[in-house]
C-alpha atoms as a PDB file:
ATOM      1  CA  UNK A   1       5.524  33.803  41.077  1.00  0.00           C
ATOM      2  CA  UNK A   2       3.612  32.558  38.283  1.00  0.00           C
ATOM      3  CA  UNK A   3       3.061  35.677  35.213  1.00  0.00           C
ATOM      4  CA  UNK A   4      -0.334  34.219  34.935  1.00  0.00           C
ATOM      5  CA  UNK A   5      -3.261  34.672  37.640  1.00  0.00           C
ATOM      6  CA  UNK A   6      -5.395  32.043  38.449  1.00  0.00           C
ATOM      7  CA  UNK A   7      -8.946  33.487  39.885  1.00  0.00           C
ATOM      8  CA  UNK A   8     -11.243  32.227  42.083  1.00  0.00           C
ATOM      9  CA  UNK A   9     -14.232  34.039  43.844  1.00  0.00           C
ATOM     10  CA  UNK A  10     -15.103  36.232  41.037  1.00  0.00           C
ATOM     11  CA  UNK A  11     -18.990  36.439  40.228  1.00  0.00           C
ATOM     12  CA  UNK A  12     -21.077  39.051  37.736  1.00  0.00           C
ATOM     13  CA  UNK A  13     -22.667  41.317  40.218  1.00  0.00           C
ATOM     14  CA  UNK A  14     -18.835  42.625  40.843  1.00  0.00           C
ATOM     15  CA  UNK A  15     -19.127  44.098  37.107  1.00  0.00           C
ATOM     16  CA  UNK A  16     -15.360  42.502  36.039  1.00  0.00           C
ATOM     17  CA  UNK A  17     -14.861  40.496  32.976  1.00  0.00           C
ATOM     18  CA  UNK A  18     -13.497  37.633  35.288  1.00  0.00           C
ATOM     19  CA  UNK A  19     -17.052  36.214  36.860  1.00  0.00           C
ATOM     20  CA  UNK A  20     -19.144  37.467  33.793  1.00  0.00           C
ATOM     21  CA  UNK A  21     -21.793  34.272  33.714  1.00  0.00           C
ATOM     22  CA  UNK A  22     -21.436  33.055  37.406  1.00  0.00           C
ATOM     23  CA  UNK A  23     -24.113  34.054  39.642  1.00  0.00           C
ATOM     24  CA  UNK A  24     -23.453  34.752  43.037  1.00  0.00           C
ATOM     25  CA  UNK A  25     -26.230  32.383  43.933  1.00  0.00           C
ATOM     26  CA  UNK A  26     -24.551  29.423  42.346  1.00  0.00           C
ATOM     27  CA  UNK A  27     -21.047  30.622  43.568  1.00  0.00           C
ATOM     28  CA  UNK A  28     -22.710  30.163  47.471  1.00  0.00           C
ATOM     29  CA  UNK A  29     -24.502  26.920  46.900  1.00  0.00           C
ATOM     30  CA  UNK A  30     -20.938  25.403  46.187  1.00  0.00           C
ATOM     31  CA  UNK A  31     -20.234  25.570  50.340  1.00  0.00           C
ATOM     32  CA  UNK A  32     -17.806  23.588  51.745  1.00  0.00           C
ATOM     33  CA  UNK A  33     -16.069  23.628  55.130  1.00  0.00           C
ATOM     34  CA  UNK A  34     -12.823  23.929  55.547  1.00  0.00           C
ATOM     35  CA  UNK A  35     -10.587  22.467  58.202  1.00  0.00           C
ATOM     36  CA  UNK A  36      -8.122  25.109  57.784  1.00  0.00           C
ATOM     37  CA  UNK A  37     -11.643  27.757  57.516  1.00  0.00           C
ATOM     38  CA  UNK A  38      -9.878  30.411  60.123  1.00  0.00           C
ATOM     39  CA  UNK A  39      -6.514  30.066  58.422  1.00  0.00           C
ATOM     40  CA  UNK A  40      -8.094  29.962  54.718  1.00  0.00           C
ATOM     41  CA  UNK A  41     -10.043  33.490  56.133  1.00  0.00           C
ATOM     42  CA  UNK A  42      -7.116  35.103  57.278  1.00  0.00           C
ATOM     43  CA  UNK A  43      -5.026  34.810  54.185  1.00  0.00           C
ATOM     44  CA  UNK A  44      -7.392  35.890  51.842  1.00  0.00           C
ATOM     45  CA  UNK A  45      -7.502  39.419  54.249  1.00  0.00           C
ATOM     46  CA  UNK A  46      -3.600  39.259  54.092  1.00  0.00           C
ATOM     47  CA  UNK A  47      -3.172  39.466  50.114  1.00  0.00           C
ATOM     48  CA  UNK A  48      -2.126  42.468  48.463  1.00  0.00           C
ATOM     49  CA  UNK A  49      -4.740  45.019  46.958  1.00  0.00           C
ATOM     50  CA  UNK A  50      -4.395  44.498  43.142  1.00  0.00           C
ATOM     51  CA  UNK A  51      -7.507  46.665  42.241  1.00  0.00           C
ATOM     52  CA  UNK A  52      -8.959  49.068  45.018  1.00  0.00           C
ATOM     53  CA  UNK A  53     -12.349  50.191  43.850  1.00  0.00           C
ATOM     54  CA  UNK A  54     -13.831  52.607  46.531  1.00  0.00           C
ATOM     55  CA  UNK A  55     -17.465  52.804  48.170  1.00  0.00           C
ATOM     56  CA  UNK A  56     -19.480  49.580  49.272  1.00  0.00           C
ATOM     57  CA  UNK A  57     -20.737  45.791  47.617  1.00  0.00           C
ATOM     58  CA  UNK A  58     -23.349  44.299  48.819  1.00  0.00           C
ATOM     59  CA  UNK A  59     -23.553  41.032  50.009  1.00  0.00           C
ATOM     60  CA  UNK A  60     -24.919  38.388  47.607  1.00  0.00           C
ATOM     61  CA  UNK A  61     -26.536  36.145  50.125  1.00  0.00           C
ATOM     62  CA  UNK A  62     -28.202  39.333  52.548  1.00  0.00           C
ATOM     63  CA  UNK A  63     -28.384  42.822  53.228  1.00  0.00           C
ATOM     64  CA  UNK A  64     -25.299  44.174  54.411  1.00  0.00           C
ATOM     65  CA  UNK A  65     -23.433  46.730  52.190  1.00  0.00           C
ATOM     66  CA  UNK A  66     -19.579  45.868  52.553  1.00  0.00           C
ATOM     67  CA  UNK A  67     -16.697  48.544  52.275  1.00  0.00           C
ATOM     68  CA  UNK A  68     -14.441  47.925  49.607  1.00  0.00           C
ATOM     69  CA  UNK A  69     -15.823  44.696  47.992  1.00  0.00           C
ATOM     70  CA  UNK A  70     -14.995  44.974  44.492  1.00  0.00           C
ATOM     71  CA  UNK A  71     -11.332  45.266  45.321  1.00  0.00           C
ATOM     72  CA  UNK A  72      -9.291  42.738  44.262  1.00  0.00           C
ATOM     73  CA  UNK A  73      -6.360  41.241  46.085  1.00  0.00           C
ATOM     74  CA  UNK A  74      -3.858  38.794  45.245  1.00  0.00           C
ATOM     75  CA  UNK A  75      -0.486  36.884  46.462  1.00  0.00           C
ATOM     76  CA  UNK A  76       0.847  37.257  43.006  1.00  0.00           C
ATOM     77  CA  UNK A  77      -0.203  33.384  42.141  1.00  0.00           C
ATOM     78  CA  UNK A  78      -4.300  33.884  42.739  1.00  0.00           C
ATOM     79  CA  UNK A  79      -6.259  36.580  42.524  1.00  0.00           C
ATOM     80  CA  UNK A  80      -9.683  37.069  44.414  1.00  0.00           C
ATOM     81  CA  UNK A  81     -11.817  39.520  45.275  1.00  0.00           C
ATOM     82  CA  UNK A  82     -11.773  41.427  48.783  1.00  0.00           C
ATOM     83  CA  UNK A  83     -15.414  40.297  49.842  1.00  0.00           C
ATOM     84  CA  UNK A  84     -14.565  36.822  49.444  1.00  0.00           C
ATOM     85  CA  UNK A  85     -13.091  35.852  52.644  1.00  0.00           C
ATOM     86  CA  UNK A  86     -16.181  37.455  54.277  1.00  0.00           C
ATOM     87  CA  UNK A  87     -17.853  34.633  51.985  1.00  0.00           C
ATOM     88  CA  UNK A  88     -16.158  31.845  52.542  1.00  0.00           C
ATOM     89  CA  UNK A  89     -16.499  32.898  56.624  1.00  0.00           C
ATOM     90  CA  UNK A  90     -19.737  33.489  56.763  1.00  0.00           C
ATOM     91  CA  UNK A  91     -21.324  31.622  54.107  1.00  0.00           C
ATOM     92  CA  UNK A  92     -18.125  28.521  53.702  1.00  0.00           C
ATOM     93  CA  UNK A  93     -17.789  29.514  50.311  1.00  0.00           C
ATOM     94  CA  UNK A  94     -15.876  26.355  48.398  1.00  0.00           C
ATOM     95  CA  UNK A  95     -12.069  27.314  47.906  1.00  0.00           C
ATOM     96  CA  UNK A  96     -11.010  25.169  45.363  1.00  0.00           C
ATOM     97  CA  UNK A  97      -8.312  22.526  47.063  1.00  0.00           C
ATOM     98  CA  UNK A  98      -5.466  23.727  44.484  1.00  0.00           C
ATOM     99  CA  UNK A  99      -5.627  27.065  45.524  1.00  0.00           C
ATOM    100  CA  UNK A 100      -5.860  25.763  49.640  1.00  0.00           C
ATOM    101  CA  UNK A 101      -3.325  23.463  48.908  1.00  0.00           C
ATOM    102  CA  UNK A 102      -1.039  26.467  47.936  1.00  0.00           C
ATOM    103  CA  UNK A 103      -1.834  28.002  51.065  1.00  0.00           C
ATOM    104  CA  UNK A 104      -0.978  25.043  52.691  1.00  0.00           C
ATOM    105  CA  UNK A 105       2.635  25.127  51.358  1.00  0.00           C
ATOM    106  CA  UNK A 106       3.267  28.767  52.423  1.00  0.00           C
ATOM    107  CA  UNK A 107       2.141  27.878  55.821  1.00  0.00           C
ATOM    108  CA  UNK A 108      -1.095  29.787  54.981  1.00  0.00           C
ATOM    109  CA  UNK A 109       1.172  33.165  54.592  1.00  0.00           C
ATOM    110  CA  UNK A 110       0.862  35.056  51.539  1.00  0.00           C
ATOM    111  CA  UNK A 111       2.965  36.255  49.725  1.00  0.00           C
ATOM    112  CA  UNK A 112       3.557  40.205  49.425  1.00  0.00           C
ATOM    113  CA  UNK A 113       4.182  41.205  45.658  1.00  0.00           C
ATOM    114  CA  UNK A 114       6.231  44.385  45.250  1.00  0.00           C
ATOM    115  CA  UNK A 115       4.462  47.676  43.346  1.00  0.00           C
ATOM    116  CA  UNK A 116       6.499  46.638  40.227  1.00  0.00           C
ATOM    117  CA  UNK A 117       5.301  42.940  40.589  1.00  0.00           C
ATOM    118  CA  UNK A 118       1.470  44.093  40.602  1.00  0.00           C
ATOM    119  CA  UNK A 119       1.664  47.170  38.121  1.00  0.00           C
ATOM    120  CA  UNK A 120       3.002  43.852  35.758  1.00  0.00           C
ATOM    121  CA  UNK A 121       0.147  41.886  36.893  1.00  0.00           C
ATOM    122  CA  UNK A 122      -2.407  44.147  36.573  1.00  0.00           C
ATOM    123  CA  UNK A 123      -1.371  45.213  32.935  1.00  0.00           C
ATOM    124  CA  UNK A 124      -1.291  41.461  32.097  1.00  0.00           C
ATOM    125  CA  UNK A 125      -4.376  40.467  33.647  1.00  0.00           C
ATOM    126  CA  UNK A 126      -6.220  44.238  32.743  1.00  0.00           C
ATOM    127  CA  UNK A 127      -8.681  42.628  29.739  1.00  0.00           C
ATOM    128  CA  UNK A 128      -9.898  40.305  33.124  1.00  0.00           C
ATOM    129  CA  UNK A 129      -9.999  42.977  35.688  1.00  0.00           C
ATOM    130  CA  UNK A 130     -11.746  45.612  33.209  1.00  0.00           C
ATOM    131  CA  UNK A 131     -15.413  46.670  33.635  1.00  0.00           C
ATOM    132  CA  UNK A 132     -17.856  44.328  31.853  1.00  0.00           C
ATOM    133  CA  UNK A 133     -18.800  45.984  28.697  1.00  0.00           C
ATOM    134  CA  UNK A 134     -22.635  47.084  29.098  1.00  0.00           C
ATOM    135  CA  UNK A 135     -25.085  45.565  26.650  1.00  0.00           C
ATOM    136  CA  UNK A 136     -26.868  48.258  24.269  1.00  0.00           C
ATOM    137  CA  UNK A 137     -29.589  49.356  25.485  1.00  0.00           C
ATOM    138  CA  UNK A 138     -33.469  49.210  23.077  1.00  0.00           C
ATOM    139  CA  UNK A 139     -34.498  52.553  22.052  1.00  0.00           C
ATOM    140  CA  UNK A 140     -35.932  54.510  24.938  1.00  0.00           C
ATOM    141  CA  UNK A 141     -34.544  52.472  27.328  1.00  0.00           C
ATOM    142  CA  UNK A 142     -32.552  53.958  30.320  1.00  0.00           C
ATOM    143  CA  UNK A 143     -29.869  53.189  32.704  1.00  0.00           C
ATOM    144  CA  UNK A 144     -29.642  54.769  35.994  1.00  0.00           C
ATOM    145  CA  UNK A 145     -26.923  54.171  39.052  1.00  0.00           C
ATOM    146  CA  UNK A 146     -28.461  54.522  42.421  1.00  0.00           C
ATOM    147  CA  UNK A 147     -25.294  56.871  44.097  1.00  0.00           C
ATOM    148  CA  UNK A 148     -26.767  56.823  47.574  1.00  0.00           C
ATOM    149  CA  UNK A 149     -30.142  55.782  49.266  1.00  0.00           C
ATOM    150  CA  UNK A 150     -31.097  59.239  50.921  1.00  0.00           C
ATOM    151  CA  UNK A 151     -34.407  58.468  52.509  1.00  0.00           C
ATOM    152  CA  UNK A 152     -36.975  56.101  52.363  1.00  0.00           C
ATOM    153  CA  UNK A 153     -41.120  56.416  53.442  1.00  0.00           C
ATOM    154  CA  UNK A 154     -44.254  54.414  53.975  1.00  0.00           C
ATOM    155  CA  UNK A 155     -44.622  50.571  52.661  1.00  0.00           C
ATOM    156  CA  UNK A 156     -45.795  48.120  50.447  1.00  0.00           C
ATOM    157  CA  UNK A 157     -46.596  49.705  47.015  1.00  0.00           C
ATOM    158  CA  UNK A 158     -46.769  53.298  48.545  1.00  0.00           C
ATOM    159  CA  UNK A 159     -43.375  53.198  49.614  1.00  0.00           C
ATOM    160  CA  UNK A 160     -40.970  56.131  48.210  1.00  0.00           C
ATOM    161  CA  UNK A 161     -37.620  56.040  48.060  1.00  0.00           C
ATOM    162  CA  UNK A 162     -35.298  59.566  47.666  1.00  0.00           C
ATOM    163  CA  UNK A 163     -32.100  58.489  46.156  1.00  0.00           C
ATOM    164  CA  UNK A 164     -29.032  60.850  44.176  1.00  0.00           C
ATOM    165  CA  UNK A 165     -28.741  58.790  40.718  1.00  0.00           C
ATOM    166  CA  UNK A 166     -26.802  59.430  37.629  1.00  0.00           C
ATOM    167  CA  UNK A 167     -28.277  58.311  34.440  1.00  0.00           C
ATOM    168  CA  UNK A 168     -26.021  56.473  32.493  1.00  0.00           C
ATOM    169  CA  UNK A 169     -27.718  55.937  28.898  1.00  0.00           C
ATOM    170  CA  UNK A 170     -30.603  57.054  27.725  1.00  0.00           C
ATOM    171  CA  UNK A 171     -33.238  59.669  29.755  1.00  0.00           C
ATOM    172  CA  UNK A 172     -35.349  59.261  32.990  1.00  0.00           C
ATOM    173  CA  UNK A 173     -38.619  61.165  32.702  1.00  0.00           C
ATOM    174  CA  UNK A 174     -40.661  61.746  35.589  1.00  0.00           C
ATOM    175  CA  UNK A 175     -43.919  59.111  35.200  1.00  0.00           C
ATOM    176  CA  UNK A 176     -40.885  56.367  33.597  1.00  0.00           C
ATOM    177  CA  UNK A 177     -40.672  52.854  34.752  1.00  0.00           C
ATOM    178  CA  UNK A 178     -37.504  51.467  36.300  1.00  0.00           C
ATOM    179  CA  UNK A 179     -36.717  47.964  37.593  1.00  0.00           C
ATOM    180  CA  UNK A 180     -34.070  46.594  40.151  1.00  0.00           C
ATOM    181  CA  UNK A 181     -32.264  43.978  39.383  1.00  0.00           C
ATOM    182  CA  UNK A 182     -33.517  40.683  40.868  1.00  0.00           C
ATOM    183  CA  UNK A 183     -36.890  41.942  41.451  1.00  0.00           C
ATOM    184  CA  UNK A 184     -40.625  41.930  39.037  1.00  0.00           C
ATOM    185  CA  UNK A 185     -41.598  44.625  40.845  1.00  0.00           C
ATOM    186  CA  UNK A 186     -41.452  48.064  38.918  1.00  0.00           C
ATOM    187  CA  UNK A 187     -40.753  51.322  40.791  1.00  0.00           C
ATOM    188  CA  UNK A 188     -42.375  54.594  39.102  1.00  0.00           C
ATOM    189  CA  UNK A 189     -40.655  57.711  39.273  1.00  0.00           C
ATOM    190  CA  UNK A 190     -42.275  60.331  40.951  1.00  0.00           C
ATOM    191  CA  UNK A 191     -40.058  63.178  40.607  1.00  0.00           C
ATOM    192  CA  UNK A 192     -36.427  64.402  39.800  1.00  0.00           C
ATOM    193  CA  UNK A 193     -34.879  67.425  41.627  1.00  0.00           C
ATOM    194  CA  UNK A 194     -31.865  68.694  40.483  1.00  0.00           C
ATOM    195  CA  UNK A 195     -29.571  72.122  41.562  1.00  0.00           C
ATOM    196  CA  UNK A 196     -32.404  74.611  39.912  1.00  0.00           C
ATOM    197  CA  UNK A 197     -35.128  72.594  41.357  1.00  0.00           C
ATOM    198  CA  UNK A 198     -37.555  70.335  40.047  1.00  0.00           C
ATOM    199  CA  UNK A 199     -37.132  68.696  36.898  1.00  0.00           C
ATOM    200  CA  UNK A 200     -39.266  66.503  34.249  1.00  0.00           C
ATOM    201  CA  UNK A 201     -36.431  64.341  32.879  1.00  0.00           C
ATOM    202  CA  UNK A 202     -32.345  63.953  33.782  1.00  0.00           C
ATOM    203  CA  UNK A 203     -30.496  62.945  30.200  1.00  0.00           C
ATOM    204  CA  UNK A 204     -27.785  60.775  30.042  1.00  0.00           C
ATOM    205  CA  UNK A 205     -24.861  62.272  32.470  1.00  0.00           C
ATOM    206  CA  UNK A 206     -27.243  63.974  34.441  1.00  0.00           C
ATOM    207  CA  UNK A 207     -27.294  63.748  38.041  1.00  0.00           C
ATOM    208  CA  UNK A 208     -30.465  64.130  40.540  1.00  0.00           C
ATOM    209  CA  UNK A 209     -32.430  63.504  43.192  1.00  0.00           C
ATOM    210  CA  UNK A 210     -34.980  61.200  42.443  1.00  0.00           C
ATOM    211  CA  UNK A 211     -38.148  59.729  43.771  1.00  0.00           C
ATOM    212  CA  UNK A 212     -39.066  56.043  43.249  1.00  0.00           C
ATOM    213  CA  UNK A 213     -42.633  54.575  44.966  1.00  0.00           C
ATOM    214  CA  UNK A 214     -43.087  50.952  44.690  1.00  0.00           C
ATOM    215  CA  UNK A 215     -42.539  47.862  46.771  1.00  0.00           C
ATOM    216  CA  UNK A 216     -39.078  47.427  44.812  1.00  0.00           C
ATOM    217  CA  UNK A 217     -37.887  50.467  46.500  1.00  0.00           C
ATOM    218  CA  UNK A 218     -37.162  48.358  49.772  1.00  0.00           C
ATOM    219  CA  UNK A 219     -34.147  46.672  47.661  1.00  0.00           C
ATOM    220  CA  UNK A 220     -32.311  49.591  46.388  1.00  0.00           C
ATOM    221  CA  UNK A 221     -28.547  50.320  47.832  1.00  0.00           C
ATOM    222  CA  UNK A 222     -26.206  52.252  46.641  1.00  0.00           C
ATOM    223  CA  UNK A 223     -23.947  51.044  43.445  1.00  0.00           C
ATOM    224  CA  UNK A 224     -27.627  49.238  41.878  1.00  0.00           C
ATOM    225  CA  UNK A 225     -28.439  49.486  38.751  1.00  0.00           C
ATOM    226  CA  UNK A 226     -31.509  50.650  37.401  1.00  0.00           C
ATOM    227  CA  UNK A 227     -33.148  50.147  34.109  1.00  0.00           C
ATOM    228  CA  UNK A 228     -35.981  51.023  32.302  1.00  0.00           C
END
């Protein structure tokens, strides 16, 4: 097996290094069908897990939140992530014909690297598979992960959404603006409950229950990022 990975699938939302500057959109307008589509599908869910990040990725091109879709697999010769055979069978996401090709000549069966085989991959490959670095945030701004979508009421702009969220950087007062990604629309915080009660800010590393009215709120999932 080659020492060196070649990747394919990998786009920014997924928060690696590999994919940092391809947007999912662009990665799904290059659709192609394959002739091979069902074979192509099932050895992409036959590679090994190289990465296994738990919880749920949502799906670039619609709603659904997806179990394990920042995991990354691999046959030891390309590496991809876990939610792209779901892309290239439901949306015919382009594989690129090297990497079908190599399918081809394992009679579309991948190959099974042993647990010394991918610890040596992973270390090789880690400055690829690491988180992408954060930018620094402006003064005063804030960065909050939506943990889980608890509840959501009413519509339009008087729709609130009650979500846990850990602030990352910075501080989330009560009466802040946040936006999600993707959308104009800003979402105002209404409130922040935490263990004692109710709250006027969470600091960075602080965890809560928090309120968000706006339009905007219709798009938030868990694993979003917030910012302010």
């Amino acid at each position: 097996m080659d020492a060196r990975l070649k990747f394919f699938g990998f786009f920014a939302d997924l928060g690696y290094v590999a994919g940092t500057g391809v947007a999912a959109a662009d990665l799904l307008a290059e659709s192609r069908v394959s002739p091979d589509k069902s074979r192509v599908v099932a050895y992409l869910q036959g590679g090994e897990p190289l990465t296994i990040v738990p919880g749920f990725q949502r799906d670039p091109g619609g709603d659904l939140e997806l179990p394990g879709g920042a995991s990354v697999y691999t046959d030891g010769v390309w590496a991809w992530p876990h939610l792209t055979a779901y892309l290239v069978e439901r949306y015919d996401l382009a594989v690129p014909d090297e990497f079908v090709a190599h399918m081809r000549a394992r009679d579309f069966e991948p190959a099974s690297p042993d647990r010394e085989q991918l610890s040596r991959l992973f270390h090789e490959h880690e400055g690829m598979l690491s988180p992408r670095p954060e930018p620094p945030l402006p003064d005063g701004a804030v960065r909050v992960s939506v943990l889980l979508v608890k509840e959501v009421q009413g519509a339009g702009e008087e729709m609130v959404a009650t979500v846990a969220a850990d602030v990352l950087a910075g501080a989330l007062p009560v009466g802040a603006r946040v936006t999600v990604p993707g959308s104009p629309e800003p979402l105002a915080v209404d409130g922040i409950r935490v263990k004692d009660g109710p709250a006027e800010a969470l600091a960075a590393g602080q965890k809560g229950l928090v309120q968000l009215r706006g339009a905007a709120a219709i798009a938030l999932h868990g694993g979003v990022v917030l910012t302010g």
